[in-house]
N, C-alpha and C. Protein backbone atom coordinates (compact mmCIF):
# COMPACT_ATOMS: atom_id res chain seq x y z
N UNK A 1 -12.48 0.99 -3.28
CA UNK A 1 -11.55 2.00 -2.80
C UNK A 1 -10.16 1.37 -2.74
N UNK A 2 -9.31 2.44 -3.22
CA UNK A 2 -7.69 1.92 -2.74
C UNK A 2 -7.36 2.40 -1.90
N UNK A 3 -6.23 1.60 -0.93
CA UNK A 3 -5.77 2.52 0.45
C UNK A 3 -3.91 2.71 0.25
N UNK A 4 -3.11 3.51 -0.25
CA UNK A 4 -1.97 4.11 -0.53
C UNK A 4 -1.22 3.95 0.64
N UNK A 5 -0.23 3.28 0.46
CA UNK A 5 0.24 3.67 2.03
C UNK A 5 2.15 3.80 1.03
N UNK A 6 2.39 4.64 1.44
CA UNK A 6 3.64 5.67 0.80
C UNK A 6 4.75 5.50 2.27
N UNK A 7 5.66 5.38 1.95
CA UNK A 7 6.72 5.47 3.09
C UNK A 7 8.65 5.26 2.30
N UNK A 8 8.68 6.29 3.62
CA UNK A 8 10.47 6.83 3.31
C UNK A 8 11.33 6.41 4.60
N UNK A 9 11.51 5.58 4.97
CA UNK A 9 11.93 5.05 6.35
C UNK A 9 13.47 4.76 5.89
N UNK A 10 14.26 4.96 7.73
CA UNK A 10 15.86 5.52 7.49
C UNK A 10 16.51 3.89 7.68
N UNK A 11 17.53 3.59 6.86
CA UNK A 11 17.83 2.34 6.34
C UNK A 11 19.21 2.56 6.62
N UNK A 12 20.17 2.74 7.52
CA UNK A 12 21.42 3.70 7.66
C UNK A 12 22.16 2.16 8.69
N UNK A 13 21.57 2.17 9.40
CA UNK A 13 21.64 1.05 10.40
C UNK A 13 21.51 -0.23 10.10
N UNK A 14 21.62 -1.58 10.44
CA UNK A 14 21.26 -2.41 10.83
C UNK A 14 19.84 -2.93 11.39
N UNK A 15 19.84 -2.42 12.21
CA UNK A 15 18.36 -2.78 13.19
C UNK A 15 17.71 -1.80 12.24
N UNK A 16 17.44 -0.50 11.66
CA UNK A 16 16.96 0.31 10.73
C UNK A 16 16.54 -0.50 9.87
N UNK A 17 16.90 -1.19 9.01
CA UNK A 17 17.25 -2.20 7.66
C UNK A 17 15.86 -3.28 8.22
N UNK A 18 16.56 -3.54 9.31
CA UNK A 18 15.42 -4.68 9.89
C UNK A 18 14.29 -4.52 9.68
N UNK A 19 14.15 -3.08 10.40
CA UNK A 19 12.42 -2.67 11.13
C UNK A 19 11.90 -2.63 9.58
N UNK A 20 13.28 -2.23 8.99
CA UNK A 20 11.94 -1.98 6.98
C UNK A 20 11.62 -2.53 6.81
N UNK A 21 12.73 -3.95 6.84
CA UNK A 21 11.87 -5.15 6.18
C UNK A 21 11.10 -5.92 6.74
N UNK A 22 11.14 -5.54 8.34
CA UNK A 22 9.67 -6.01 9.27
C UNK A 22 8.45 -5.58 8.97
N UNK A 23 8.12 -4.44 8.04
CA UNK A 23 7.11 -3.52 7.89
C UNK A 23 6.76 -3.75 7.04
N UNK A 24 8.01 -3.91 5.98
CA UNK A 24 7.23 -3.74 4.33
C UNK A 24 6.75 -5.55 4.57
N UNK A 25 7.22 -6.45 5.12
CA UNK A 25 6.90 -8.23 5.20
C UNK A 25 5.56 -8.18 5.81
N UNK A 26 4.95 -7.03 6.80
CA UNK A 26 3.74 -6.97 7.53
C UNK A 26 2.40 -6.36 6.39
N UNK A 27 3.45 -5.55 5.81
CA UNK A 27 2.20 -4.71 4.87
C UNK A 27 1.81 -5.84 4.08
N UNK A 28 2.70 -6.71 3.17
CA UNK A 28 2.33 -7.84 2.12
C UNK A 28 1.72 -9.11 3.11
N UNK A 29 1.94 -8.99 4.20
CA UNK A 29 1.02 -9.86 4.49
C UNK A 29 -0.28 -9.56 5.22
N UNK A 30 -0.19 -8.32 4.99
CA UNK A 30 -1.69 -7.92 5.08
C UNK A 30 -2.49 -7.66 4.10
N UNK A 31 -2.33 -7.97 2.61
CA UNK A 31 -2.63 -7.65 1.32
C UNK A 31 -2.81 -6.63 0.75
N UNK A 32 -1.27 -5.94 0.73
CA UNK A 32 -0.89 -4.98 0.08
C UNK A 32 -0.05 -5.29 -0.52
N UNK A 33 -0.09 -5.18 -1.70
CA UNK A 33 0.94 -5.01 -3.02
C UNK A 33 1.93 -4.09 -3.78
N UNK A 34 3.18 -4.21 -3.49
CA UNK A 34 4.24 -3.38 -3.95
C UNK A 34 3.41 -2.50 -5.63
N UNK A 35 3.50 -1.33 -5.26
CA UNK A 35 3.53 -0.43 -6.75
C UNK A 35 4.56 -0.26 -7.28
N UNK A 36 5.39 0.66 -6.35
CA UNK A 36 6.68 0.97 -6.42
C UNK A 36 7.69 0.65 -5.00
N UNK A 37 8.72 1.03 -5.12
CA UNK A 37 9.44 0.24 -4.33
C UNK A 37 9.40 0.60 -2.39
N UNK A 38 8.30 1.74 -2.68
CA UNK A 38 7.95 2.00 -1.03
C UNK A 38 6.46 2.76 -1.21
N UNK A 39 6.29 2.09 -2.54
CA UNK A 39 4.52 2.56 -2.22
C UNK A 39 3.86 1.16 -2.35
N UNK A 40 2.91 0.95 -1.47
CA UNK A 40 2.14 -0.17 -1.21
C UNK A 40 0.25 -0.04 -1.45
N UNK A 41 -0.54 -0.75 -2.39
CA UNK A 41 -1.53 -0.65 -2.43
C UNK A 41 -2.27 -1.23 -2.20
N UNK A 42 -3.42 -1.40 -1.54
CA UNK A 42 -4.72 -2.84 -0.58
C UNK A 42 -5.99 -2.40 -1.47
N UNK A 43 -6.37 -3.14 -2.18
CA UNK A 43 -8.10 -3.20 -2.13
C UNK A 43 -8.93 -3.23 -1.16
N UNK A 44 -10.01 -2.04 -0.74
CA UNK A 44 -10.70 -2.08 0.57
C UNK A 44 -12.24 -1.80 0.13
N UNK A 45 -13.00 -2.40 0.63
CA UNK A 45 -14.79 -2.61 0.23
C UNK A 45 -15.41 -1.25 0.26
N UNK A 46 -15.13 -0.36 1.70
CA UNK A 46 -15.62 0.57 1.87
C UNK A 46 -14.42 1.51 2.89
N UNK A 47 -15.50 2.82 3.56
CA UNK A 47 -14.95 3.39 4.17
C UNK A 47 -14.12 2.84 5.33
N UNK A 48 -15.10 2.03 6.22
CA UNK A 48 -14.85 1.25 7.36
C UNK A 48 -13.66 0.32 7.12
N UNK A 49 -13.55 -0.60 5.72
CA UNK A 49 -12.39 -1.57 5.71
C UNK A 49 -11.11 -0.63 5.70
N UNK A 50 -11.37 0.39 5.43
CA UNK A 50 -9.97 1.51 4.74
C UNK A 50 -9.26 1.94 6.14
N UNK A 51 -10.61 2.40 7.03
CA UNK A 51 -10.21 2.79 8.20
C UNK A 51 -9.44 1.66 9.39
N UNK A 52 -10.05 0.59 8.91
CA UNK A 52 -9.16 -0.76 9.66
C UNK A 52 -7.78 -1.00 9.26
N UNK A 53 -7.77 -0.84 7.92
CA UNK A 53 -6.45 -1.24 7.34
C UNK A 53 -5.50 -0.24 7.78
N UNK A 54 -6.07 1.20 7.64
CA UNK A 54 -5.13 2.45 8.34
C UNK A 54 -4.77 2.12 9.63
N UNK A 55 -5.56 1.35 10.86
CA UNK A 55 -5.24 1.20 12.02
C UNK A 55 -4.06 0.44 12.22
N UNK A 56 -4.24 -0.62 11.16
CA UNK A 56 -3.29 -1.79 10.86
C UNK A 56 -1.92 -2.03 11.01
N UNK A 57 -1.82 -0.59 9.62
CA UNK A 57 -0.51 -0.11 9.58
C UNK A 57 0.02 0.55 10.53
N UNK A 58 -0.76 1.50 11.48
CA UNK A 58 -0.45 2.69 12.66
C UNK A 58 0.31 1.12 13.10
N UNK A 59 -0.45 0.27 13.56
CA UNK A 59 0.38 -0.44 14.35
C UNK A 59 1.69 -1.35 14.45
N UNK A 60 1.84 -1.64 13.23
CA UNK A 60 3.45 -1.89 12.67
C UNK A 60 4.35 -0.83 12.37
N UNK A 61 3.91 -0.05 12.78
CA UNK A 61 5.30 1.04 11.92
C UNK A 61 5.95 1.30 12.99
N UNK A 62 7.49 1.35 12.16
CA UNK A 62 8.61 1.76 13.03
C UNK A 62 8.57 2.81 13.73
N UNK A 63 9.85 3.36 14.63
CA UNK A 63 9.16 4.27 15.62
C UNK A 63 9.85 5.64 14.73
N UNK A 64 10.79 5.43 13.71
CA UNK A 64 11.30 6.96 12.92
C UNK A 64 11.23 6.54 11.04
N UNK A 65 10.90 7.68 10.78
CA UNK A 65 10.54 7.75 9.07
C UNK A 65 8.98 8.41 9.03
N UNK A 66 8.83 8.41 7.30
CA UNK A 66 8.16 9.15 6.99
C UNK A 66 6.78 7.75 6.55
N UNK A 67 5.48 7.80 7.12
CA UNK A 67 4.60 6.86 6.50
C UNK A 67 2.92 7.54 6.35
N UNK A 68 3.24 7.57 4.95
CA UNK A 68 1.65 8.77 4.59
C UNK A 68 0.33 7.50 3.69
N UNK A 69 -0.81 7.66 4.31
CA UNK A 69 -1.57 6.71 3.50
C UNK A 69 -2.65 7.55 3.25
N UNK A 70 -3.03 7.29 1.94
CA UNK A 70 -3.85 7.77 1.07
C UNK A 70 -5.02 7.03 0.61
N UNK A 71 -6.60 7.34 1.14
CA UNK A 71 -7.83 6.37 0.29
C UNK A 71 -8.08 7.15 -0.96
N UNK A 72 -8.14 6.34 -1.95
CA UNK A 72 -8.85 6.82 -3.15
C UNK A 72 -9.92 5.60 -3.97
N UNK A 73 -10.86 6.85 -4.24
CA UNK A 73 -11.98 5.24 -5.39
C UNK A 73 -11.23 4.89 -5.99
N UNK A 74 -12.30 4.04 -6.94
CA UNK A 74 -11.96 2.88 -8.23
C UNK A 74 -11.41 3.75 -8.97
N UNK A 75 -12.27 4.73 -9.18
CA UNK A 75 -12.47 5.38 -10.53
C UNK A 75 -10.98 6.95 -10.96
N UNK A 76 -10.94 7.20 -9.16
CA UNK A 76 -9.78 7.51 -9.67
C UNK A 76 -8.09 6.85 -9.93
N UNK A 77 -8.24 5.65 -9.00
CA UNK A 77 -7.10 4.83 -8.81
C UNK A 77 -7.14 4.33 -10.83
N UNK A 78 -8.49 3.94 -11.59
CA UNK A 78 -8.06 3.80 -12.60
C UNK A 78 -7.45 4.66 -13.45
N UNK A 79 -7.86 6.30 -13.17
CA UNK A 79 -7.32 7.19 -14.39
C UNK A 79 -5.83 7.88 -13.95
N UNK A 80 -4.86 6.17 -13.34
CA UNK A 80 -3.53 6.96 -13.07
C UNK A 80 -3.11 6.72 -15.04
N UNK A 81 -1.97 7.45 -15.07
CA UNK A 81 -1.51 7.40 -16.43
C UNK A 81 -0.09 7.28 -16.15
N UNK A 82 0.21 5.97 -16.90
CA UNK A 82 1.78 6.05 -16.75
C UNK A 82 2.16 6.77 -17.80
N UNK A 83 3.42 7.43 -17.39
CA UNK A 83 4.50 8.11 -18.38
C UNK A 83 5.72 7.54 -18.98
N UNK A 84 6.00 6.47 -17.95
CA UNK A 84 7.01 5.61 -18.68
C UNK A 84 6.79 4.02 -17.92
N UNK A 85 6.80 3.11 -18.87
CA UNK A 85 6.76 1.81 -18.45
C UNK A 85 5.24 1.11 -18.72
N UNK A 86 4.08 -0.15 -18.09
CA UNK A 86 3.24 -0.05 -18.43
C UNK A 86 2.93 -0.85 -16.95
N UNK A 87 1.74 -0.96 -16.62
CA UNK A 87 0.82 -1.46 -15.42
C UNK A 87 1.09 -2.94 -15.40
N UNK A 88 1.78 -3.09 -13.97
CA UNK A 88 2.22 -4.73 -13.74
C UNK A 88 1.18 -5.48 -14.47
N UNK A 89 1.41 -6.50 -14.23
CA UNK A 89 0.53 -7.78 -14.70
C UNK A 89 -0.22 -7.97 -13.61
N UNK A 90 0.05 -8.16 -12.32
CA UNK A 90 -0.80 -8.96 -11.30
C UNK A 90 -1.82 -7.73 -10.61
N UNK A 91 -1.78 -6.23 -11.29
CA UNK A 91 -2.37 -5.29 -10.82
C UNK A 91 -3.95 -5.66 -11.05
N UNK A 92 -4.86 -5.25 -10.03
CA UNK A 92 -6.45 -5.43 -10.28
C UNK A 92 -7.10 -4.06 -10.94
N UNK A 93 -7.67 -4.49 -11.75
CA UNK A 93 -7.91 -2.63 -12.52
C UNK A 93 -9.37 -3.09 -12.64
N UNK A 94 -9.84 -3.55 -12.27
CA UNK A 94 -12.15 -4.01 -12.20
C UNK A 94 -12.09 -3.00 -10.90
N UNK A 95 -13.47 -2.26 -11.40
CA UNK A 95 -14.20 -1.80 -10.61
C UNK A 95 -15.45 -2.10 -10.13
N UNK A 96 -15.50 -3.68 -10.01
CA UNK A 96 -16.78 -4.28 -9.69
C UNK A 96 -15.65 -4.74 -8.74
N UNK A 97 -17.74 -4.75 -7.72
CA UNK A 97 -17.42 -4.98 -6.32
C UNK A 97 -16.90 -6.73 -6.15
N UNK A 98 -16.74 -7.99 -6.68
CA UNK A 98 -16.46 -8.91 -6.81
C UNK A 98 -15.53 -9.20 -7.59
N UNK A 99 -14.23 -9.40 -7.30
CA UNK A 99 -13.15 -9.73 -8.17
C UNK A 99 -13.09 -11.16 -8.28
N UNK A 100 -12.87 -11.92 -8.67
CA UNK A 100 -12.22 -13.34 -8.33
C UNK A 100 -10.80 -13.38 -9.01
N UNK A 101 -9.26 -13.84 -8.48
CA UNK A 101 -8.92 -13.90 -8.53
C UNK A 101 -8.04 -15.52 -8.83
């Protein structure tokens, strides 16, 4: 399963600026990987890891902006289709339960 975590947070301020980059530095070090430049994606085993990782994030996030997370399988996280550009390099695209990296 992938766990999506999507966010639009207000960057206007100073301390604003901060809390982003307190959040987005918390998400990557919780092993989530930049997609795009405010969408973040985690590899999770099952239902239960997905639901931890969701707690995770509840608990770092700033107190204003927009932060939406999304679980999806293997199988659909593989049939995204790009329209322009092509799939990073360091992206995991196996749908076996054992990656080694």
């Amino acid at each position: 399963m992938r766990l999506i975590v999507m966010f639009d947070l207000p960057q206007t301020t100073s301390a604003e600026r901060s809390l982003y980059a307190r959040f987005r530095k918390n998400l990557i070090q919780q092993g989530f990987m930049m997609m795009q430049e405010s969408i973040y994606c985690k590899l999770v085993m099952n239902q239960i890891a997905a639901d931890l990782a969701k707690q995770s994030v509840d608990r770092i996030k700033p107190g204003k902006g927009l932060i939406q997370v999304l679980v999806i399988t293997e199988k659909q996280y593989a049939s995204i289709d790009y329209l322009l550009g092509e799939p990073p390099q360091k992206q995991i695209t196996s749908t076996d339960r054992l990656v080694i990296l």
